[in-house]
Protein backbone atom coordinates (compact mmCIF):
# COMPACT_ATOMS: atom_id res chain seq x y z
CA UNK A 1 169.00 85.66 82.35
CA UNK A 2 167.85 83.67 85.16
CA UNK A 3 170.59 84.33 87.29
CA UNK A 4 170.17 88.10 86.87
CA UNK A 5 166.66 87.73 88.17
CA UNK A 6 168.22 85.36 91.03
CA UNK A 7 170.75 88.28 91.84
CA UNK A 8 167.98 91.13 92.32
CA UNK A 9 166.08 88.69 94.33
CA UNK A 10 166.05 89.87 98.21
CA UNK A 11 165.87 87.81 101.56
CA UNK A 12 165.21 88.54 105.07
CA UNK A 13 163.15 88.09 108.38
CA UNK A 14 159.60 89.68 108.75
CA UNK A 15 159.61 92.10 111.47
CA UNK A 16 156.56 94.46 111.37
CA UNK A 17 154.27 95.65 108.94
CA UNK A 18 151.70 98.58 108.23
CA UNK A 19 149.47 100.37 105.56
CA UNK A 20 148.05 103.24 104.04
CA UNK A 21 145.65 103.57 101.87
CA UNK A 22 146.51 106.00 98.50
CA UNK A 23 143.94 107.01 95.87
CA UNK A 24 141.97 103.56 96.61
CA UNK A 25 145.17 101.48 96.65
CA UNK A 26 147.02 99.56 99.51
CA UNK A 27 150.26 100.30 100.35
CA UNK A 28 151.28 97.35 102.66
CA UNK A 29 154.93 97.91 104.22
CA UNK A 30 156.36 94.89 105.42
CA UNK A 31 159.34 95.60 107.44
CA UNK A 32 162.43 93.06 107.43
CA UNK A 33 165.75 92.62 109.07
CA UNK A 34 168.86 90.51 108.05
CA UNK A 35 167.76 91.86 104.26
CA UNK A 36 170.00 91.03 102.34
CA UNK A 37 169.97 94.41 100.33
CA UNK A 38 171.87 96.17 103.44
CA UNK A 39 175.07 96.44 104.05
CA UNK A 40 174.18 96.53 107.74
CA UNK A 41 172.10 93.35 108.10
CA UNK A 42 170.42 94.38 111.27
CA UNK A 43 169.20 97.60 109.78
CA UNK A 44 165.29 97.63 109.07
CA UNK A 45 164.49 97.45 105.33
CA UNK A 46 160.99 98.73 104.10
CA UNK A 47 159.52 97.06 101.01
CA UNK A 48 156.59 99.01 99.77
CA UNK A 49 154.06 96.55 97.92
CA UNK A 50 151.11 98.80 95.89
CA UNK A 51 147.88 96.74 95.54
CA UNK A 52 144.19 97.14 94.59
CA UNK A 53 141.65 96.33 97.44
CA UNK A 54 140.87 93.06 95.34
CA UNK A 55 144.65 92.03 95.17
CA UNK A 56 144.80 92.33 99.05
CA UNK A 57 141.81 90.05 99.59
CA UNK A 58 143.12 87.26 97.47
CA UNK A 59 146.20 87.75 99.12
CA UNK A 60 145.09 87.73 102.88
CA UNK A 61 142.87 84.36 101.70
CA UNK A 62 146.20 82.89 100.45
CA UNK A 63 148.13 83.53 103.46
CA UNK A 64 145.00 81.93 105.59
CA UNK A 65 145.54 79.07 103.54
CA UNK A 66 148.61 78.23 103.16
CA UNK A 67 149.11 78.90 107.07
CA UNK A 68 146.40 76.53 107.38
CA UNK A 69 144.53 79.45 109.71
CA UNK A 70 140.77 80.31 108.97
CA UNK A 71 139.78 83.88 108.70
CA UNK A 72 137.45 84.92 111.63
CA UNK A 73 134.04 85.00 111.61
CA UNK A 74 132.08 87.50 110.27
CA UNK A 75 130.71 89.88 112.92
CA UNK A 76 127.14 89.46 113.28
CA UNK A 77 125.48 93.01 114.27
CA UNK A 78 122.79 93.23 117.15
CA UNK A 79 119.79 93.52 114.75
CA UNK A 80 121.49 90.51 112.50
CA UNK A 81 121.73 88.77 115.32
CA UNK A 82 118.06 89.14 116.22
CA UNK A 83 116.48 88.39 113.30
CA UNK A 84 119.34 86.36 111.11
């Protein structure tokens, strides 16, 4: 069994990425070439990835982390600013 879930496994290099947002879900697209799904390796694969807003957050937080990046500070408004 494992190696049936080692043969539907998929590899390739991180090219681009985009969202949309669908009935209050996230669809990220990450876009990868070299997949090795295609028969032509060079040919852009899209892998759709449906997530709650939630999901996303503990997501971007993971990627921060294990990038060893911080997230950015928060914004501060002109009136926050002003009076903290």
């Amino acid at each position: 069994m494992a190696e049936d879930a080692k043969a539907q496994e998929s590899y390739g290099v991180l090219v681009g990425w985009a969202h949309r947002t669908i009935n209050n879900r996230l669809d990220l697209t990450l876009q990868c070439i070299d997949s090795t799904r295609r028969a032509e390796r060079h040919e852009p694969d899209d892998h759709h990835i449906v997530m709650t807003p939630q999901q996303a957050a503990v997501l971007a937080n993971y990627l921060y982390k294990i990038s060893g990046q911080t997230p950015p500070p928060e914004r501060k408004g002109f009136w926050r600013r002003l009076f903290g």
